[in-house]
C-alpha atoms as a PDB file:
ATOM      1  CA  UNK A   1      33.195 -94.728  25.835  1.00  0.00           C
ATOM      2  CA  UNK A   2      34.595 -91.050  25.932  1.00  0.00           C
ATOM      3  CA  UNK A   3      32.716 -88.463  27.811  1.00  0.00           C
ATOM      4  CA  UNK A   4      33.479 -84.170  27.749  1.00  0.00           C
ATOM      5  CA  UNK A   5      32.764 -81.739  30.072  1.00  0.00           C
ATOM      6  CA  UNK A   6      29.693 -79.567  29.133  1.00  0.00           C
ATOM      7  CA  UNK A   7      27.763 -77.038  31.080  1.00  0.00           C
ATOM      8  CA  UNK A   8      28.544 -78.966  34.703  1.00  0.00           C
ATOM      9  CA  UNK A   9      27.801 -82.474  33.384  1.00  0.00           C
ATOM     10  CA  UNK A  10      29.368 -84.929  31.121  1.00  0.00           C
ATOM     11  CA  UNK A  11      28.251 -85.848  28.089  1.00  0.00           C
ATOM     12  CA  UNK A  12      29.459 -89.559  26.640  1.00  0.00           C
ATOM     13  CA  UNK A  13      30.164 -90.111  22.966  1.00  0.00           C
ATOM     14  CA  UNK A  14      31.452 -92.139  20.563  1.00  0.00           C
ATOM     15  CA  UNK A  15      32.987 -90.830  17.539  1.00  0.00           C
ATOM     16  CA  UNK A  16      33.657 -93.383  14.198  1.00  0.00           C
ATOM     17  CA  UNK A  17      34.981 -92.368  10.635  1.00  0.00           C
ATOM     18  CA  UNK A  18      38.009 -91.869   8.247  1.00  0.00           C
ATOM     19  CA  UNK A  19      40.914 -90.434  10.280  1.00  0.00           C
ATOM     20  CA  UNK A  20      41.096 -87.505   8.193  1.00  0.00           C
ATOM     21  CA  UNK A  21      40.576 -83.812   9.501  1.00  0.00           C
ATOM     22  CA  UNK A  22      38.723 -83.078   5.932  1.00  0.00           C
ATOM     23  CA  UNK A  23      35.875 -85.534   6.484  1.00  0.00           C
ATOM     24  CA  UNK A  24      32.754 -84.022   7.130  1.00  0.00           C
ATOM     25  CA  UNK A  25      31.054 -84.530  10.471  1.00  0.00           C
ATOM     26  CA  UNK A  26      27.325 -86.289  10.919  1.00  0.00           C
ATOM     27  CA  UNK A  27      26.207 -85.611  14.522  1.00  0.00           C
ATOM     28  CA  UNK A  28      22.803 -87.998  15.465  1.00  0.00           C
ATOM     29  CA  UNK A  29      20.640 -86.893  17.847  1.00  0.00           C
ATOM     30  CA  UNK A  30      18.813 -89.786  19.431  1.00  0.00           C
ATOM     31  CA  UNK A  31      15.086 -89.999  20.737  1.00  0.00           C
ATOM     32  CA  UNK A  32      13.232 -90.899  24.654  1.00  0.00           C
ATOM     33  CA  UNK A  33      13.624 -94.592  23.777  1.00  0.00           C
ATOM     34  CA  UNK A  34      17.578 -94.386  23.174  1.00  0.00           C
ATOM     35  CA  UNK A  35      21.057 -92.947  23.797  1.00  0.00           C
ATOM     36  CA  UNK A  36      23.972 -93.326  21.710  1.00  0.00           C
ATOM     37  CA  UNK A  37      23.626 -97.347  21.472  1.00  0.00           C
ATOM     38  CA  UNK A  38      20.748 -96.413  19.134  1.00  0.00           C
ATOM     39  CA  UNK A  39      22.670 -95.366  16.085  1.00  0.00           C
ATOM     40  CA  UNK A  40      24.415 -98.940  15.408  1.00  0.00           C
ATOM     41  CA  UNK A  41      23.305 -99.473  12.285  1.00  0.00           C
ATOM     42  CA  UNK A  42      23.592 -96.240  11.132  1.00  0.00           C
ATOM     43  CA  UNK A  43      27.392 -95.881  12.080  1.00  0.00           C
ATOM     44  CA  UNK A  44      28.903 -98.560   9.342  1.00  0.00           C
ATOM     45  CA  UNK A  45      27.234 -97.083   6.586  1.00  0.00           C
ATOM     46  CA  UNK A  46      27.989 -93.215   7.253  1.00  0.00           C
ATOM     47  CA  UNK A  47      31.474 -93.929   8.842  1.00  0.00           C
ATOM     48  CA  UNK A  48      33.052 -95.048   5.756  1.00  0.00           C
ATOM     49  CA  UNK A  49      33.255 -91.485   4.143  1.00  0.00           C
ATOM     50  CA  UNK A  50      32.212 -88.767   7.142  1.00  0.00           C
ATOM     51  CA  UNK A  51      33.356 -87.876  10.842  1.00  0.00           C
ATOM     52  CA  UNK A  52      30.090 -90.183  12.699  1.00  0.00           C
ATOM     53  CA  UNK A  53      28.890 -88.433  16.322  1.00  0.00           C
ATOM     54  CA  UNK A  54      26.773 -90.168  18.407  1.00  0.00           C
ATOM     55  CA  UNK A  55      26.502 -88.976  22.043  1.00  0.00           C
ATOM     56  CA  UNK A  56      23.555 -89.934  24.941  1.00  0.00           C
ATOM     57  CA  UNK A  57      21.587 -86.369  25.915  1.00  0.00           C
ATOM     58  CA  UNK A  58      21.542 -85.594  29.841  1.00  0.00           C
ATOM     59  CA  UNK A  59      19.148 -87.845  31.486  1.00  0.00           C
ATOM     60  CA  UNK A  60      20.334 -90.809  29.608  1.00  0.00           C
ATOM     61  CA  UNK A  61      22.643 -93.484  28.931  1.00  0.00           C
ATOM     62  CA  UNK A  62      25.865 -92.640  31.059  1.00  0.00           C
ATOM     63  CA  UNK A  63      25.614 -88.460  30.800  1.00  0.00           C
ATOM     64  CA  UNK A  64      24.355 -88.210  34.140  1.00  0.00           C
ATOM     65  CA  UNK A  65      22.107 -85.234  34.724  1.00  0.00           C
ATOM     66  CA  UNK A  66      22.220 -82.843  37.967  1.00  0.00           C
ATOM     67  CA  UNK A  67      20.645 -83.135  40.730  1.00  0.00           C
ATOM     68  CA  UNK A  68      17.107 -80.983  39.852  1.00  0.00           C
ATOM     69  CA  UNK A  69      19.096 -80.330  36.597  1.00  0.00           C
ATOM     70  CA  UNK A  70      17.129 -78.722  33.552  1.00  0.00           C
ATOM     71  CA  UNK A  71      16.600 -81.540  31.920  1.00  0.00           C
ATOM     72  CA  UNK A  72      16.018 -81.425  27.851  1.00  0.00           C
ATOM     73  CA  UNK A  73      15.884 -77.737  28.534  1.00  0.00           C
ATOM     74  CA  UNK A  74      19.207 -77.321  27.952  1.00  0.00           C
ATOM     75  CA  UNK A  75      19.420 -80.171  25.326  1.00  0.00           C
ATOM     76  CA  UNK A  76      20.497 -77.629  22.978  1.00  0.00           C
ATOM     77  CA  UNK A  77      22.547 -75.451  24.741  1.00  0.00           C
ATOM     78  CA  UNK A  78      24.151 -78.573  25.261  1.00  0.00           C
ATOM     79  CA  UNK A  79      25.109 -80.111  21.834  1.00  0.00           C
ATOM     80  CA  UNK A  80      26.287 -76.683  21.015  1.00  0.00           C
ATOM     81  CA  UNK A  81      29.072 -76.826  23.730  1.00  0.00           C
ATOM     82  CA  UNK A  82      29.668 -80.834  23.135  1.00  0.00           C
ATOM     83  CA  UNK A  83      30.364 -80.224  19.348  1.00  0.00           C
ATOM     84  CA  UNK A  84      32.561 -77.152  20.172  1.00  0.00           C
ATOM     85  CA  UNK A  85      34.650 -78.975  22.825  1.00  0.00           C
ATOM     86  CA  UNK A  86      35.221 -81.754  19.899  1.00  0.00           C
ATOM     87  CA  UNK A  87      36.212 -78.697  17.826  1.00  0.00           C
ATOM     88  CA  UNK A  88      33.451 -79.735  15.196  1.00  0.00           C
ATOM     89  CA  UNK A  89      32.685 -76.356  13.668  1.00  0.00           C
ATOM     90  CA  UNK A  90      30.177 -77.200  11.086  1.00  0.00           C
ATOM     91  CA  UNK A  91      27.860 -80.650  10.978  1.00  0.00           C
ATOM     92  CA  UNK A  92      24.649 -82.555   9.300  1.00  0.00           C
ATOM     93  CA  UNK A  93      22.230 -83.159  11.924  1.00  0.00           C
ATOM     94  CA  UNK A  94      20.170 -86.053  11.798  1.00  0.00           C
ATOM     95  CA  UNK A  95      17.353 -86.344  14.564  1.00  0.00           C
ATOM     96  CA  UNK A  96      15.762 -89.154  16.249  1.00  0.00           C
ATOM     97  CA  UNK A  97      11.494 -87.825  17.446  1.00  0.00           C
ATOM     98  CA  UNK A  98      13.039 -86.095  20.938  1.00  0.00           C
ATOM     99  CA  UNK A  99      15.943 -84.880  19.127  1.00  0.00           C
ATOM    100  CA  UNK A 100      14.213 -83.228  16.802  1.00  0.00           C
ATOM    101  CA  UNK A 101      13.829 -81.001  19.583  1.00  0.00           C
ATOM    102  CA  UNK A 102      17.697 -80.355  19.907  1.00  0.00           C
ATOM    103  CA  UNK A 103      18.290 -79.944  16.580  1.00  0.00           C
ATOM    104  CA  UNK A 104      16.183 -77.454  16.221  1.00  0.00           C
ATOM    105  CA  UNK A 105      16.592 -75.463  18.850  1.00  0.00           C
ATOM    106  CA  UNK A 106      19.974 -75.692  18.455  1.00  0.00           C
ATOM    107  CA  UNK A 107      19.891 -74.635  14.122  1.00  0.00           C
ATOM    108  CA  UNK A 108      17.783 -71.568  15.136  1.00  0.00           C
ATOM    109  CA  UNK A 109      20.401 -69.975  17.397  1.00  0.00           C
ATOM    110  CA  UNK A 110      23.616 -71.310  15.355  1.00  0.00           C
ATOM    111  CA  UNK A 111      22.461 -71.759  12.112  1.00  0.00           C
ATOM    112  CA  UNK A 112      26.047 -71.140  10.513  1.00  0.00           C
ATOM    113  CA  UNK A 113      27.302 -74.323  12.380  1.00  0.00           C
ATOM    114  CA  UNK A 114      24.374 -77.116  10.597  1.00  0.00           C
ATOM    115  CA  UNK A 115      25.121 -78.556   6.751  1.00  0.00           C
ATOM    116  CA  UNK A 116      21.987 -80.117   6.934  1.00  0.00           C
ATOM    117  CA  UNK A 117      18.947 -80.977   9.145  1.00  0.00           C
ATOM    118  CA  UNK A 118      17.272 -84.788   8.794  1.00  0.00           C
ATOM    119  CA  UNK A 119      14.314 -84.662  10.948  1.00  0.00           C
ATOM    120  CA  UNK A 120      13.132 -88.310  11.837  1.00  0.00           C
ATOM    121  CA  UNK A 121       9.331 -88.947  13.010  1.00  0.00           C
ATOM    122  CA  UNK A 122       9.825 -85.730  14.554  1.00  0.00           C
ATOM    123  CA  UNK A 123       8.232 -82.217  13.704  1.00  0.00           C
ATOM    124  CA  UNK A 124      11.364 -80.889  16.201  1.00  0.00           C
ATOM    125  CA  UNK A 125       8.828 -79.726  18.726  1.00  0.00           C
ATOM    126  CA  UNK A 126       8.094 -76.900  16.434  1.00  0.00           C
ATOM    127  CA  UNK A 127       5.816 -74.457  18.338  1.00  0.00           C
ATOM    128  CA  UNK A 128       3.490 -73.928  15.743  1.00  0.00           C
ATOM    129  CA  UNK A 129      -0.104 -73.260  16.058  1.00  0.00           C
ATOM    130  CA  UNK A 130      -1.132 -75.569  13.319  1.00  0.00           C
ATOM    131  CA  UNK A 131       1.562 -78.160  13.933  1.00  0.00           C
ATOM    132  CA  UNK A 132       0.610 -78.474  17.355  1.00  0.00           C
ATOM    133  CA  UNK A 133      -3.240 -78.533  16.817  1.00  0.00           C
ATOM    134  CA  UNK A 134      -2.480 -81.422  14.739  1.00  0.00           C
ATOM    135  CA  UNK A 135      -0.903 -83.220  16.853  1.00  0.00           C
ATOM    136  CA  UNK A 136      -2.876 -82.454  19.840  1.00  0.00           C
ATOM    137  CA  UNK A 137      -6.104 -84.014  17.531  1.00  0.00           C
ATOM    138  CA  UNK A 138      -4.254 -86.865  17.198  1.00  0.00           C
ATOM    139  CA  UNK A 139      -3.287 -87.786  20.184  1.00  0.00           C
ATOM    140  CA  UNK A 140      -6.598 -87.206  21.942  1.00  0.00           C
ATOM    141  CA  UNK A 141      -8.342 -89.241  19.344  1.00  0.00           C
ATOM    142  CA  UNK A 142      -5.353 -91.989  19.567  1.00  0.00           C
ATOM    143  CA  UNK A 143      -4.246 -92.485  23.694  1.00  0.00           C
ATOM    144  CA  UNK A 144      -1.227 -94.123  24.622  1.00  0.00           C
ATOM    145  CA  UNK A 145      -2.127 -97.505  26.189  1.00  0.00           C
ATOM    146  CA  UNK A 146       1.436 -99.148  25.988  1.00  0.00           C
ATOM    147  CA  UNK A 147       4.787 -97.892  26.296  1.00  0.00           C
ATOM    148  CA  UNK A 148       7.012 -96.022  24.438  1.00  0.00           C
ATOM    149  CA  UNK A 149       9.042 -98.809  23.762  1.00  0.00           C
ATOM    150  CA  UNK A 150       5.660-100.639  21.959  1.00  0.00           C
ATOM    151  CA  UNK A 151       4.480 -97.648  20.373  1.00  0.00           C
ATOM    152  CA  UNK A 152       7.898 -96.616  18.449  1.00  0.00           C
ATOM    153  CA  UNK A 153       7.749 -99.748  16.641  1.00  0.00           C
ATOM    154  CA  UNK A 154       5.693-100.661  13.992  1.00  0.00           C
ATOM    155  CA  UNK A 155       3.205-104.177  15.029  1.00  0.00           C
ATOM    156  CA  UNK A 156       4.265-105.908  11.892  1.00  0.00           C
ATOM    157  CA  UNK A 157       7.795-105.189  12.625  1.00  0.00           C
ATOM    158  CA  UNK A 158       7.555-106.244  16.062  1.00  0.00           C
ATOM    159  CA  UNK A 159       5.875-109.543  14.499  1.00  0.00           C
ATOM    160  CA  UNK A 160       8.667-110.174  12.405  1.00  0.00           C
ATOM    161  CA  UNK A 161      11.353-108.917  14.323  1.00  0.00           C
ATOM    162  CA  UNK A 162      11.274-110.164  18.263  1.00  0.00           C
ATOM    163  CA  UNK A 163      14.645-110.075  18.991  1.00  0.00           C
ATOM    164  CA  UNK A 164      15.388-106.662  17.378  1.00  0.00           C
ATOM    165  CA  UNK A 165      12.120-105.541  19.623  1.00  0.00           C
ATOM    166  CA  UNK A 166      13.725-106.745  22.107  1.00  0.00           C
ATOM    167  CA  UNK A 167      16.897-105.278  21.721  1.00  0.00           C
ATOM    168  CA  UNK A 168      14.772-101.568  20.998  1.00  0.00           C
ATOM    169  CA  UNK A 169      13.433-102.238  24.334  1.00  0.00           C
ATOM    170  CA  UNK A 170      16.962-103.319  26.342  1.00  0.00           C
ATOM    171  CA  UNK A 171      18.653 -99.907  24.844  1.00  0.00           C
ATOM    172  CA  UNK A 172      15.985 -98.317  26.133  1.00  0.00           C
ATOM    173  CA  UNK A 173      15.886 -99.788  29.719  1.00  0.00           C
ATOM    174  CA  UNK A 174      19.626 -99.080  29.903  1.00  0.00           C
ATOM    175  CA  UNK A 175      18.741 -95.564  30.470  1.00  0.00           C
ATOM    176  CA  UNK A 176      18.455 -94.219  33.957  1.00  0.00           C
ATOM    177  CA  UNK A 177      15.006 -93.391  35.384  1.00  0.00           C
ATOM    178  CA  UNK A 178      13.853 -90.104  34.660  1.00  0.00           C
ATOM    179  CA  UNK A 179      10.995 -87.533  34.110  1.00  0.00           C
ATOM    180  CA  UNK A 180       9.364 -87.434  30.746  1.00  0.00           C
ATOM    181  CA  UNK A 181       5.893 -85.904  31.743  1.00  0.00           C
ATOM    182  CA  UNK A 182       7.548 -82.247  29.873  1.00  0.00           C
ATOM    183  CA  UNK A 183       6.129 -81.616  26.921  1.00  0.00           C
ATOM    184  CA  UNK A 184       8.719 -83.277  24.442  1.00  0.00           C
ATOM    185  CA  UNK A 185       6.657 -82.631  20.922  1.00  0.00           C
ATOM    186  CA  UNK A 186       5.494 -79.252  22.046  1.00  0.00           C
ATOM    187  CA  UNK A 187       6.945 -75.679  22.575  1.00  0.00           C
ATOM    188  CA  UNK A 188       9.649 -75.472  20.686  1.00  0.00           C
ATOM    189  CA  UNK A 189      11.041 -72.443  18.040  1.00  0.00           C
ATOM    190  CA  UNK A 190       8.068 -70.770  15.651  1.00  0.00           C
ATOM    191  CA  UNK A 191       7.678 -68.193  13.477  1.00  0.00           C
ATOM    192  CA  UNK A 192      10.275 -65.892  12.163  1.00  0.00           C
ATOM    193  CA  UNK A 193      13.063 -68.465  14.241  1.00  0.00           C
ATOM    194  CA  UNK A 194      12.323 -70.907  11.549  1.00  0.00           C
ATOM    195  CA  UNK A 195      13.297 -68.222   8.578  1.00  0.00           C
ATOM    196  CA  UNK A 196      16.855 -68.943   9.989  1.00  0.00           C
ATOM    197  CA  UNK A 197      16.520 -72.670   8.370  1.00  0.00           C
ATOM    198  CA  UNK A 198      17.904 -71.853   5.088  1.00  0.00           C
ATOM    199  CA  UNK A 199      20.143 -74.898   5.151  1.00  0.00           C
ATOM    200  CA  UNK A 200      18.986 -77.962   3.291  1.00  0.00           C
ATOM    201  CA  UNK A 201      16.235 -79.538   5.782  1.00  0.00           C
ATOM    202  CA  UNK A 202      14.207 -83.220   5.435  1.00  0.00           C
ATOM    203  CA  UNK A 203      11.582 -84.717   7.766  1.00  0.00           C
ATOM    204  CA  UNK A 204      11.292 -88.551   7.122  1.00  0.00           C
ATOM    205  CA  UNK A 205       8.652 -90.363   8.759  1.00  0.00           C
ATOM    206  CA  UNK A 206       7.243 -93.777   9.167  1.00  0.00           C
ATOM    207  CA  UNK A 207       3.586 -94.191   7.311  1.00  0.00           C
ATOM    208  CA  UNK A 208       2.416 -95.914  10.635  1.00  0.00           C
ATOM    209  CA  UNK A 209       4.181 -94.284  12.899  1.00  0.00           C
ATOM    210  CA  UNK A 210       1.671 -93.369  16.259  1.00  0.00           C
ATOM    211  CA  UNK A 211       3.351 -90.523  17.827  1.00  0.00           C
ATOM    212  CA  UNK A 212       3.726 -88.045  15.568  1.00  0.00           C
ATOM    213  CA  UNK A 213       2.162 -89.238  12.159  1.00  0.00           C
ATOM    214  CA  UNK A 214       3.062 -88.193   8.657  1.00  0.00           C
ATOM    215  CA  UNK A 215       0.128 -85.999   8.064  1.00  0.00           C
ATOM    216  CA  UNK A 216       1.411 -83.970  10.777  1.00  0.00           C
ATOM    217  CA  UNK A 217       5.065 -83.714   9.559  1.00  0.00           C
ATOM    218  CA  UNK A 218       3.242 -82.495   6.502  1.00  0.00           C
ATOM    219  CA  UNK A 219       2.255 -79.302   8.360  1.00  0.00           C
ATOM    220  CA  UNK A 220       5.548 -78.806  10.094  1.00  0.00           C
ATOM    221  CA  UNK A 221       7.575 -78.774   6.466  1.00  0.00           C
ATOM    222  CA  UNK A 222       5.079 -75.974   4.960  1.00  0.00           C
ATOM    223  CA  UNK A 223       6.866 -73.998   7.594  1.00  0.00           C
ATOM    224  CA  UNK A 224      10.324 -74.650   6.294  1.00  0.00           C
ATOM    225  CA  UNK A 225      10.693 -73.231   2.967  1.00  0.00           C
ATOM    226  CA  UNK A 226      12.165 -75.705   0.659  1.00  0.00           C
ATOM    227  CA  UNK A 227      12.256 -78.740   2.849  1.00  0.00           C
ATOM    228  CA  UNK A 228      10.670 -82.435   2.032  1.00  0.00           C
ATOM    229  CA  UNK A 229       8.932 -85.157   3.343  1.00  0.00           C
ATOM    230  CA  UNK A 230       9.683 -88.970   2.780  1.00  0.00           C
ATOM    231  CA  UNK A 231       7.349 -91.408   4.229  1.00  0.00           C
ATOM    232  CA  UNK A 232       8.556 -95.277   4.600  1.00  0.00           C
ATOM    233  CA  UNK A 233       5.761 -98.071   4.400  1.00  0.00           C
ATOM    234  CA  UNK A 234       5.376-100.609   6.790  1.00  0.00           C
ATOM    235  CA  UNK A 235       7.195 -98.872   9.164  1.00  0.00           C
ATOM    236  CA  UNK A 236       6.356 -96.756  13.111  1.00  0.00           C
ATOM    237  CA  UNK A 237       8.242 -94.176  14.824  1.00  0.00           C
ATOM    238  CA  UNK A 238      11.837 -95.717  14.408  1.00  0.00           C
ATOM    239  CA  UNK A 239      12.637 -96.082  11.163  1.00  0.00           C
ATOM    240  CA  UNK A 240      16.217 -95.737  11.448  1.00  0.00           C
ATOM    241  CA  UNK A 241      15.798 -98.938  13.466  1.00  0.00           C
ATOM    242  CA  UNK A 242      13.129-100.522  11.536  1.00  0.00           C
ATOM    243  CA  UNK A 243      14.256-100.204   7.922  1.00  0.00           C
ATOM    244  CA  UNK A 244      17.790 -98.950   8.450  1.00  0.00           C
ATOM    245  CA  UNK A 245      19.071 -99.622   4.695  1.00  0.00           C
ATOM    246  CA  UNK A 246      16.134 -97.610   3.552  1.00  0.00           C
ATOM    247  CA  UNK A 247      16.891 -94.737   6.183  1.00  0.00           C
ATOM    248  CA  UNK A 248      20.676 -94.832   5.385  1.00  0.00           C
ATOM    249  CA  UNK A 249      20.009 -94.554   1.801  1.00  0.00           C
ATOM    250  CA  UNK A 250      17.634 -91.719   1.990  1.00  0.00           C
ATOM    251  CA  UNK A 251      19.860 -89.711   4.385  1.00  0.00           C
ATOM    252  CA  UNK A 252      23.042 -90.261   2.804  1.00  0.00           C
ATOM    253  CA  UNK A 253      21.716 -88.957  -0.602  1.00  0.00           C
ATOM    254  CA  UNK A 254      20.139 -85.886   0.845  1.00  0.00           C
ATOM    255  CA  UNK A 255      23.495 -84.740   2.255  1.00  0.00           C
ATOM    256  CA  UNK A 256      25.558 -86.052  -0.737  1.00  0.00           C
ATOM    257  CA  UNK A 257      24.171 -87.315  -3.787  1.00  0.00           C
ATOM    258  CA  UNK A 258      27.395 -88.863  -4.932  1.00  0.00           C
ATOM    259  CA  UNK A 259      27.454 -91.151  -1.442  1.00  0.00           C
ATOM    260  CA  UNK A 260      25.277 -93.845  -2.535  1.00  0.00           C
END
């Protein structure tokens, strides 16, 4: 795996797709149960026609974080200076539930830079009173008793699919310990920062996902003007993982209609 210098760490990456300088680039932010492992069956599909980015955020995989270091504060800050040290001007994001939170910190403050924005099972932390409220109610009515690595997969996938539960939960052990108590689904950009989202911008969302829920992605796309939401049946929090040809399909026709 490659790794690049950014803001005092490294970050590691992987980087798949036509050797051709005119391909456009896909950069995949993954969630708290993943790193750059996660995107494996996203990779074959997108790779055939576009520049494919996966990296591992600070705090997991191999991008070691600092000592007291800021954490997913500086998430953003740092996929900004990753994708300009790869010389990747302009890219679609696509956004695993914590990524969200990159993503869209880092479209508010570079907006220029992002093609597109796929938010998956995530609202992208959006700081909204409504969006939060939501989620807050749902949450308190709904407590975690299991994992993350139980709750980001859908029961009747789990039922049917052991070994690739399994596998969800060996990516995610491969990460080092850390602090997650920060509030991942809260706090993020609001208000007149989310007028600067006039690229084309998707939330898809499992229908029984039980972190953030559909009816709450609902809210957080009345506050981007013109964007959509596509829920999946039968399916949790991870449904690039969970229904990965249904995923592929529905991103790669949102950022090119011609792709599929």
């Amino acid at each position: 795996m490659s790794k690049v210098a950014v803001n005092g760490i490294e970050i590691e990456y992987q980087r798949y797709g036509p050797d051709s300088s005119k391909a456009k680039s896909i950069v995949f932010a993954h969630g708290a149960g993943g790193n750059l492992l996660s995107w494996f069956q996203q990779i074959p599909y997108f790779s055939r026609k576009y520049d494919c980015v996966v990296f591992s955020h600070r705090g997991f995989g191999h991008s070691h974080d600092l000592d007291n270091g800021p954490g997913m504060e500086a998430f953003s800050d740092d996929l900004g200076g990753f994708t300009e040290a790869l010389e990747i001007e302009r890219f679609h994001l696509v956004a695993q539930s914590m990524g969200g939170r990159t993503a869209l910190g880092f479209a508010v403050n570079q907006p220029e830079r992002v093609l597109s924005i796929t938010f998956a099972d995530t609202t992208g932390a959006m700081g909204e009173e409504d969006v939060e409220a939501a989620l807050t109610d749902w949450r308190d009515s709904h407590p975690d008793t299991r994992g993350i690595g139980f709750r980001a997969l859908s029961e009747g996938f789990r039922e049917r699919n052991p070994d690739m539960a399994n596998l969800y939960l060996q990516i995610q052990r491969s990460n080092p310990p850390r602090d997650m108590s920060g509030g991942i689904l809260y706090g993020g950009p609001k208000g007149t920062e989310l007028k600067k989202l006039t690229m084309p911008v998707q939330f898809i969302v499992g229908e029984e996902d039980e972190i953030t829920p559909p009816h709450v992605l609902q809210i957080a796309s009345h506050h981007i003007e013109g964007s959509r939401v596509i829920v999946i049946p039968d399916c949790g929090h991870s449904v690039y993982f969970e229904k990965p040809d249904i995923f592929n399909f529905e991103v790669g026709r949102f950022i090119d209609p011609w792709f599929c």
